[in-house]
PDB file of N, CA and C in Angstrom:
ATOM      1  N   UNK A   1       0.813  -1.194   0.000  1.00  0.00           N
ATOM      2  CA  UNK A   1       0.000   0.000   0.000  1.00  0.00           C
ATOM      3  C   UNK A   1       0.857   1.259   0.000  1.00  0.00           C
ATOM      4  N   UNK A   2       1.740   1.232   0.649  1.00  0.00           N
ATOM      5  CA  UNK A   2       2.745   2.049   0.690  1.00  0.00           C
ATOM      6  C   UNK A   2       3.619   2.543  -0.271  1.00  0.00           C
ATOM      7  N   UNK A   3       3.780   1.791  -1.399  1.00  0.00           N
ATOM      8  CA  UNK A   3       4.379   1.975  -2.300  1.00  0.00           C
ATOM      9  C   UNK A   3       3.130   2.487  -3.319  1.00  0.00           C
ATOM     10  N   UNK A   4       2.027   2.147  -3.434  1.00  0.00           N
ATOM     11  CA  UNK A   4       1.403   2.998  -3.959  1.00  0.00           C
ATOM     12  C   UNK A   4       1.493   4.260  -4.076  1.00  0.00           C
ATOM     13  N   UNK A   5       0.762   4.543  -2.557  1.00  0.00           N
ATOM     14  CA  UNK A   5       0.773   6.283  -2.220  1.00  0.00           C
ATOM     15  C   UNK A   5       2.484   6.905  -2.469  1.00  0.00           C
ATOM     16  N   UNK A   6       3.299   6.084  -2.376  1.00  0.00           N
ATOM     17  CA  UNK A   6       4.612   7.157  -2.508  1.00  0.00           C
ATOM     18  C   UNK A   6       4.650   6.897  -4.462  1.00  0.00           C
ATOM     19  N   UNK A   7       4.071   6.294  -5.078  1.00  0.00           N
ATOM     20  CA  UNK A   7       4.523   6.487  -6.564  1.00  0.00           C
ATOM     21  C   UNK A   7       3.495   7.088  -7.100  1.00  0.00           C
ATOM     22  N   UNK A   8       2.366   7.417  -6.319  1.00  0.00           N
ATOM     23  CA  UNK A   8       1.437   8.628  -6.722  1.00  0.00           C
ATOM     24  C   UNK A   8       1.322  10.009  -5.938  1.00  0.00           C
ATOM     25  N   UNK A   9       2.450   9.968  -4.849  1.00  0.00           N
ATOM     26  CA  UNK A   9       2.937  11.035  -4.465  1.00  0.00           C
ATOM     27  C   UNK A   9       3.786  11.924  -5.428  1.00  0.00           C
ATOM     28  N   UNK A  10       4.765  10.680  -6.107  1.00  0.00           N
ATOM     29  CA  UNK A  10       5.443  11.302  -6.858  1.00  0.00           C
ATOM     30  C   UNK A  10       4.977  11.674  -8.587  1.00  0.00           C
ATOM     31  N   UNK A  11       4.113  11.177  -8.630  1.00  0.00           N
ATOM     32  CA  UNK A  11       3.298  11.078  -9.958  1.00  0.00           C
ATOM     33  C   UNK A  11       3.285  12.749  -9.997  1.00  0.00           C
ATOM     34  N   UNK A  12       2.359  12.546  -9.304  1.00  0.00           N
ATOM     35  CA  UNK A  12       1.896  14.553  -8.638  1.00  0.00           C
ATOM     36  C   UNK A  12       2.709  15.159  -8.754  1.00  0.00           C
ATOM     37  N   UNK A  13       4.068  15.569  -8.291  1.00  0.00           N
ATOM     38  CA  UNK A  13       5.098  16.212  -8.017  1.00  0.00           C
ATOM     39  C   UNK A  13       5.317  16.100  -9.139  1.00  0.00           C
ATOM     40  N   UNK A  14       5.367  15.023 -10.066  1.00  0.00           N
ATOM     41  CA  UNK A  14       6.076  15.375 -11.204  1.00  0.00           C
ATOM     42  C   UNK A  14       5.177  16.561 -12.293  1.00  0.00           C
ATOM     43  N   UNK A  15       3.904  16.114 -11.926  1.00  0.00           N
ATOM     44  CA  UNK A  15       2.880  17.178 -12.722  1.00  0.00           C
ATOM     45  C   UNK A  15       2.591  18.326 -12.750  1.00  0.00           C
ATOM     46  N   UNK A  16       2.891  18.903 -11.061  1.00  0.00           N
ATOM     47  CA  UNK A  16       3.060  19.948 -10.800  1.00  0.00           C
ATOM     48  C   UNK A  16       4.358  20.430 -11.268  1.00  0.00           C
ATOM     49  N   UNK A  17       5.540  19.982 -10.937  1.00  0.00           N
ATOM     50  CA  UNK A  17       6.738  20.569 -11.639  1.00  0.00           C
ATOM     51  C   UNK A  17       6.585  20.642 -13.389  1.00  0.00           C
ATOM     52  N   UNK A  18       6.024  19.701 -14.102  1.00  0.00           N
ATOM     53  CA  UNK A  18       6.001  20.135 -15.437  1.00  0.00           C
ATOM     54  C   UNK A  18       5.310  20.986 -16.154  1.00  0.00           C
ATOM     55  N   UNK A  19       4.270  21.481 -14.989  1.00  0.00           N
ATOM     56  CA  UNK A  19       3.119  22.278 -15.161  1.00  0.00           C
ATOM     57  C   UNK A  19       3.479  23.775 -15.348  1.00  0.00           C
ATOM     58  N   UNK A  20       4.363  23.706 -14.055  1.00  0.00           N
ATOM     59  CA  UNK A  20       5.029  25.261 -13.996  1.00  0.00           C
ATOM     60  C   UNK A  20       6.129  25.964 -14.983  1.00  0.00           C
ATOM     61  N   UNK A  21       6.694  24.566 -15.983  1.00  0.00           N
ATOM     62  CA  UNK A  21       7.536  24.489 -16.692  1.00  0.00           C
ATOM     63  C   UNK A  21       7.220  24.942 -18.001  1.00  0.00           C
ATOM     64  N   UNK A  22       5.871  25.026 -18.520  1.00  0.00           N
ATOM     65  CA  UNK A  22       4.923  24.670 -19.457  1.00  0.00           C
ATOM     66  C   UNK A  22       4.569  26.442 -19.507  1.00  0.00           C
ATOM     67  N   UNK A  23       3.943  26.973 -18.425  1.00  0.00           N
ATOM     68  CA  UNK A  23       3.205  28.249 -18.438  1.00  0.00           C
ATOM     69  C   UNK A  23       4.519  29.658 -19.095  1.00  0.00           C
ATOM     70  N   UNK A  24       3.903  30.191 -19.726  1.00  0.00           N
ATOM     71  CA  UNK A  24       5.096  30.837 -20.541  1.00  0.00           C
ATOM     72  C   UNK A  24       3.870  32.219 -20.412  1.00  0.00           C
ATOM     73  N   UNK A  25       4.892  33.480 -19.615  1.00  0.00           N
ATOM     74  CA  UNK A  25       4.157  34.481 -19.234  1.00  0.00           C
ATOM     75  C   UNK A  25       4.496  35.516 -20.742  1.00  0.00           C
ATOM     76  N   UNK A  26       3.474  36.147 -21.599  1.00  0.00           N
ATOM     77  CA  UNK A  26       3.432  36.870 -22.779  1.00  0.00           C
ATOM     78  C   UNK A  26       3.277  38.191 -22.810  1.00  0.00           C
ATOM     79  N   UNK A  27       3.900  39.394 -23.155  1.00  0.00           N
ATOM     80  CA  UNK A  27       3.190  40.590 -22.974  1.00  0.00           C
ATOM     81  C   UNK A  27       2.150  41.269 -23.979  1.00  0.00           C
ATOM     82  N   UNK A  28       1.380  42.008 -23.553  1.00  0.00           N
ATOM     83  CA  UNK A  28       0.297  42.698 -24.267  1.00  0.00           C
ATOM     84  C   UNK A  28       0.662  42.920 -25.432  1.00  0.00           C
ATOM     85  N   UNK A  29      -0.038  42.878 -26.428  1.00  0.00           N
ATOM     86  CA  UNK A  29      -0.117  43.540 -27.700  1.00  0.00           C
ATOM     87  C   UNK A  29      -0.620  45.156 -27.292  1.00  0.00           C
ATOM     88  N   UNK A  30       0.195  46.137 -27.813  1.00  0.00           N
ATOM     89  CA  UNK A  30      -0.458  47.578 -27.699  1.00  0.00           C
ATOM     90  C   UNK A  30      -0.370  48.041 -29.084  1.00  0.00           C
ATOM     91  N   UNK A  31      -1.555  48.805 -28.973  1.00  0.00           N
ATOM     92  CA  UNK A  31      -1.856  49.611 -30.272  1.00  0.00           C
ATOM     93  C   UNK A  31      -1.235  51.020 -30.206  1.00  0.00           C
ATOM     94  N   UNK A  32      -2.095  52.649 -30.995  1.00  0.00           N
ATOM     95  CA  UNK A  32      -1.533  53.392 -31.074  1.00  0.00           C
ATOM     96  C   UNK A  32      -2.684  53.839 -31.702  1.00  0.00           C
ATOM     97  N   UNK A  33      -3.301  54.578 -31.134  1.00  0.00           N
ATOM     98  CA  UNK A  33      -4.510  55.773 -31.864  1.00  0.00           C
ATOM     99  C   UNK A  33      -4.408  57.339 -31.181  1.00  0.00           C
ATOM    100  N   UNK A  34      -5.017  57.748 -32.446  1.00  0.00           N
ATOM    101  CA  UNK A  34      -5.117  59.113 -32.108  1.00  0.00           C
ATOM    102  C   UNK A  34      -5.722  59.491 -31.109  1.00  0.00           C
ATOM    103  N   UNK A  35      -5.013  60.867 -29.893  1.00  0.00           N
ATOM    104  CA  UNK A  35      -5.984  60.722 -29.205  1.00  0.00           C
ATOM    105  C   UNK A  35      -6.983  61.822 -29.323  1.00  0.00           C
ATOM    106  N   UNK A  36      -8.415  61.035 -28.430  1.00  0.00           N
ATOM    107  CA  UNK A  36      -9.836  61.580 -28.822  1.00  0.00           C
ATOM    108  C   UNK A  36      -9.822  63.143 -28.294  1.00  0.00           C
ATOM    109  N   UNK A  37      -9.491  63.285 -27.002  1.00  0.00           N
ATOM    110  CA  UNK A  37      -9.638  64.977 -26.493  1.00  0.00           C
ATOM    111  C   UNK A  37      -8.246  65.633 -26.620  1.00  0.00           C
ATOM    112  N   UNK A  38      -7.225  65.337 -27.111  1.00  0.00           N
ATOM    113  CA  UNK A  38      -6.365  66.382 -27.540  1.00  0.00           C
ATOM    114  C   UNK A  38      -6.541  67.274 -28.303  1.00  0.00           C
ATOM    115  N   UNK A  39      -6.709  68.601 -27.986  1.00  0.00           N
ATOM    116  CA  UNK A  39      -6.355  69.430 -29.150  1.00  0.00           C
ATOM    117  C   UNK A  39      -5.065  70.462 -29.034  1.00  0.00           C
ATOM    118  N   UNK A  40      -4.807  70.822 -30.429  1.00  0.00           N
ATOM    119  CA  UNK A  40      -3.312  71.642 -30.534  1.00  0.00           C
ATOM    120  C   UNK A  40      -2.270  70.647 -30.979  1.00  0.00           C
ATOM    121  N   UNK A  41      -1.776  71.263 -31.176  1.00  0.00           N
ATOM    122  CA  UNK A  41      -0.650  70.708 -31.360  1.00  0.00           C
ATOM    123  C   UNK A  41       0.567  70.318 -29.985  1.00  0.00           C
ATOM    124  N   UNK A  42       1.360  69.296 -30.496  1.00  0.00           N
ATOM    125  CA  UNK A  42       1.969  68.505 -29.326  1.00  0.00           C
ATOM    126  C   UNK A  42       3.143  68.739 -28.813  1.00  0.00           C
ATOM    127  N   UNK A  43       3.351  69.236 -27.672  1.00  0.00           N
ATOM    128  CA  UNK A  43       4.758  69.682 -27.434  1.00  0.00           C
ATOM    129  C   UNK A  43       4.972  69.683 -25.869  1.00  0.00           C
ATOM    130  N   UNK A  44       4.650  68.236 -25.549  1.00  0.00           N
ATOM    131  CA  UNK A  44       5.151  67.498 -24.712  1.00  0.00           C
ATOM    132  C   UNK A  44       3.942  66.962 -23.662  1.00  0.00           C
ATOM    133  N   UNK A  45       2.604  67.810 -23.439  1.00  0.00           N
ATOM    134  CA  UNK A  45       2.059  66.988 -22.682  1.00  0.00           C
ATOM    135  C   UNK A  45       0.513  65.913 -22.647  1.00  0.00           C
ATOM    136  N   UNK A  46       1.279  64.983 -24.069  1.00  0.00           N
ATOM    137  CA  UNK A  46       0.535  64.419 -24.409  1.00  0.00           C
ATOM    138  C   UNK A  46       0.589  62.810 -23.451  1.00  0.00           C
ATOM    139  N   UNK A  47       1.777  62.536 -22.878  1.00  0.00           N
ATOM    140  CA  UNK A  47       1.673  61.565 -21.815  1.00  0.00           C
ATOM    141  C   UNK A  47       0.765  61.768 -20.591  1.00  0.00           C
ATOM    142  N   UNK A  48       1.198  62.801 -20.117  1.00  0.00           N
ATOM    143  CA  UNK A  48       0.090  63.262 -19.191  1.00  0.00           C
ATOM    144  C   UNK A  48      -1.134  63.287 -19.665  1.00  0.00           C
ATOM    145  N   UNK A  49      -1.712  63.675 -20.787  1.00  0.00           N
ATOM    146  CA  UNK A  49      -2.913  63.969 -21.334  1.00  0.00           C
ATOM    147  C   UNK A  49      -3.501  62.228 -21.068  1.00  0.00           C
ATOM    148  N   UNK A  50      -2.957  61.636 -21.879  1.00  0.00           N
ATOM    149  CA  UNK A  50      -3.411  60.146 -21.846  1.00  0.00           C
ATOM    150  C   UNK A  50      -3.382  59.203 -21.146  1.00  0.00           C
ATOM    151  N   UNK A  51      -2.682  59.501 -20.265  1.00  0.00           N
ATOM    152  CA  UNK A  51      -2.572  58.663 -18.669  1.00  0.00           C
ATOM    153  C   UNK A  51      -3.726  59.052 -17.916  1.00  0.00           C
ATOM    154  N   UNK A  52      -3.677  60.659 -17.733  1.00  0.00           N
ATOM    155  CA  UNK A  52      -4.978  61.159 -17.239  1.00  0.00           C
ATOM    156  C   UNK A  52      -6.499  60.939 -17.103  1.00  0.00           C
ATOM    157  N   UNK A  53      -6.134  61.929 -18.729  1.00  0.00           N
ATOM    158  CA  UNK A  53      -7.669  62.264 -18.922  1.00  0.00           C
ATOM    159  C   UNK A  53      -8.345  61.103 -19.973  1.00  0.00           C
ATOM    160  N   UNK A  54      -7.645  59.869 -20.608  1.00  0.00           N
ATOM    161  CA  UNK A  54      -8.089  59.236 -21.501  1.00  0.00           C
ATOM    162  C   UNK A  54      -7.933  57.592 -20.905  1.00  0.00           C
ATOM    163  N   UNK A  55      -6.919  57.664 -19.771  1.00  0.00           N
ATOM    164  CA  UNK A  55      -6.870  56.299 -18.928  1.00  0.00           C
ATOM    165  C   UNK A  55      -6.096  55.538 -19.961  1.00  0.00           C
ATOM    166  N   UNK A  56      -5.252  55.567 -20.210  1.00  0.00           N
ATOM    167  CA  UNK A  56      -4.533  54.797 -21.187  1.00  0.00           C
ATOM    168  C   UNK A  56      -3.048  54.753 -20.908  1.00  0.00           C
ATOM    169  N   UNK A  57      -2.518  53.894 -21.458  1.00  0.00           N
ATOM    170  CA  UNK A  57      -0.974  53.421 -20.876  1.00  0.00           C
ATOM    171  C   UNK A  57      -0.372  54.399 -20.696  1.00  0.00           C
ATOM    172  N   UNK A  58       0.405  55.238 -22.213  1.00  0.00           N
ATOM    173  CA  UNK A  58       0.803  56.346 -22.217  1.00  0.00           C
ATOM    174  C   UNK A  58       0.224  56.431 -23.627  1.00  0.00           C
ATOM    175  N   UNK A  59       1.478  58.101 -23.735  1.00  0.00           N
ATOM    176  CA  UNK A  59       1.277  58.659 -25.187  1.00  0.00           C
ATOM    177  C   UNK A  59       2.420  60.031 -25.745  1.00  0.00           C
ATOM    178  N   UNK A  60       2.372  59.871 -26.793  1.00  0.00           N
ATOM    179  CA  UNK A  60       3.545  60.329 -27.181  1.00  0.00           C
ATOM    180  C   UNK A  60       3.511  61.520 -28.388  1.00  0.00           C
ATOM    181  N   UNK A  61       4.211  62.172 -28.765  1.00  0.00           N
ATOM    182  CA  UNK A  61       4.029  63.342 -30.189  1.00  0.00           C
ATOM    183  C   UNK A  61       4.517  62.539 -31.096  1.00  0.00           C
ATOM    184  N   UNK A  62       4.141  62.206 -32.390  1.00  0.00           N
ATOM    185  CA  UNK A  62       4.898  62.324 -33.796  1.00  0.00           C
ATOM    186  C   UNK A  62       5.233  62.883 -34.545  1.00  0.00           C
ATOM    187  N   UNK A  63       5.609  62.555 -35.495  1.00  0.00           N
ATOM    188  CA  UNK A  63       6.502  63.500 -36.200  1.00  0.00           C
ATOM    189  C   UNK A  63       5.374  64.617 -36.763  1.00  0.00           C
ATOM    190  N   UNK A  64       3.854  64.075 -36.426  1.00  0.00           N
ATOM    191  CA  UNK A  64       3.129  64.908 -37.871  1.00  0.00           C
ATOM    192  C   UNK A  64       2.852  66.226 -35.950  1.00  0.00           C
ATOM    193  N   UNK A  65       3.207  65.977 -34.847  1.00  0.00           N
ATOM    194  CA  UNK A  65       3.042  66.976 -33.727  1.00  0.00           C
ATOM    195  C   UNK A  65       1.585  66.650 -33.194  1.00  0.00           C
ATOM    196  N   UNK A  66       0.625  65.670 -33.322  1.00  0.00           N
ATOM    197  CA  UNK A  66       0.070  65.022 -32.959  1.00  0.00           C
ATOM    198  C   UNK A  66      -0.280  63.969 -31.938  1.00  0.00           C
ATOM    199  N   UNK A  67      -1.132  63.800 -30.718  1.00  0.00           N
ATOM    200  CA  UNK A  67      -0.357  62.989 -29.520  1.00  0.00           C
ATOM    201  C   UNK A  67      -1.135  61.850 -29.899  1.00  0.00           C
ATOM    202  N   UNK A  68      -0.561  61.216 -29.962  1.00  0.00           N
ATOM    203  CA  UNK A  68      -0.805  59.426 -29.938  1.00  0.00           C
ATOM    204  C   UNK A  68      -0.632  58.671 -28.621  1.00  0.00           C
ATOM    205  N   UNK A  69      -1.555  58.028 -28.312  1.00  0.00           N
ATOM    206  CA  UNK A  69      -1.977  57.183 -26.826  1.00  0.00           C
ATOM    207  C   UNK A  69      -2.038  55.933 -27.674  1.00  0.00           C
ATOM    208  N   UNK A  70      -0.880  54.909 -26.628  1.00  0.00           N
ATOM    209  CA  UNK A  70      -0.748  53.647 -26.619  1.00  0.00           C
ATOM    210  C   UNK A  70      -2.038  53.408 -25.895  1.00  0.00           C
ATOM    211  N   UNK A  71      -2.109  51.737 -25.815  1.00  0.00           N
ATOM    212  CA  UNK A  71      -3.220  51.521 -25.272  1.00  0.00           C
ATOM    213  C   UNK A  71      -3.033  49.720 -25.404  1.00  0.00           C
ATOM    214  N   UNK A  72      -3.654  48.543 -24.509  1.00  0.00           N
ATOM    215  CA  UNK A  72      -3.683  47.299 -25.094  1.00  0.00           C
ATOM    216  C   UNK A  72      -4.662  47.021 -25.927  1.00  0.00           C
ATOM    217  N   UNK A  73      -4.184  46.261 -26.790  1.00  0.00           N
ATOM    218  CA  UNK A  73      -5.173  45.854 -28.140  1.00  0.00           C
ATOM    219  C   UNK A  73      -5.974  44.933 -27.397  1.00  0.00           C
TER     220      UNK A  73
END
């Protein structure tokens, strides 16, 4: 009986260890849209703007001076 429970003790252990071995942690896909309440043109506080007032990751100026808010897809 004993040898049972210890080779399905270890059965387990082994399942749990291959289990944890298996899970592979991925990061977000993020997008990039225009953002909705900016206006003017962009010259620097478009991170703040979109963290703020739009709840979004961040956000940034491009080249066209426009603030663009990341966001997860």
């Amino acid at each position: 009986m004993e040898k049972k429970s210890l080779a399905g003790l270890c059965f387990l252990l082994l399942v749990i260890f291959v289990a944890q071995e298996i899970v592979v942690q991925t990061e977000a896909k993020t997008c990039e849209n225009l953002a909705d309440k900016y206006r003017g043109p962009c010259f620097g506080g478009c991170d703040h703007h979109c963290k703020t007032k739009e709840h979004l990751l961040s956000g940034r100026c491009r080249d066209d001076f426009r603030c663009w808010c990341t966001r997860n897809c």
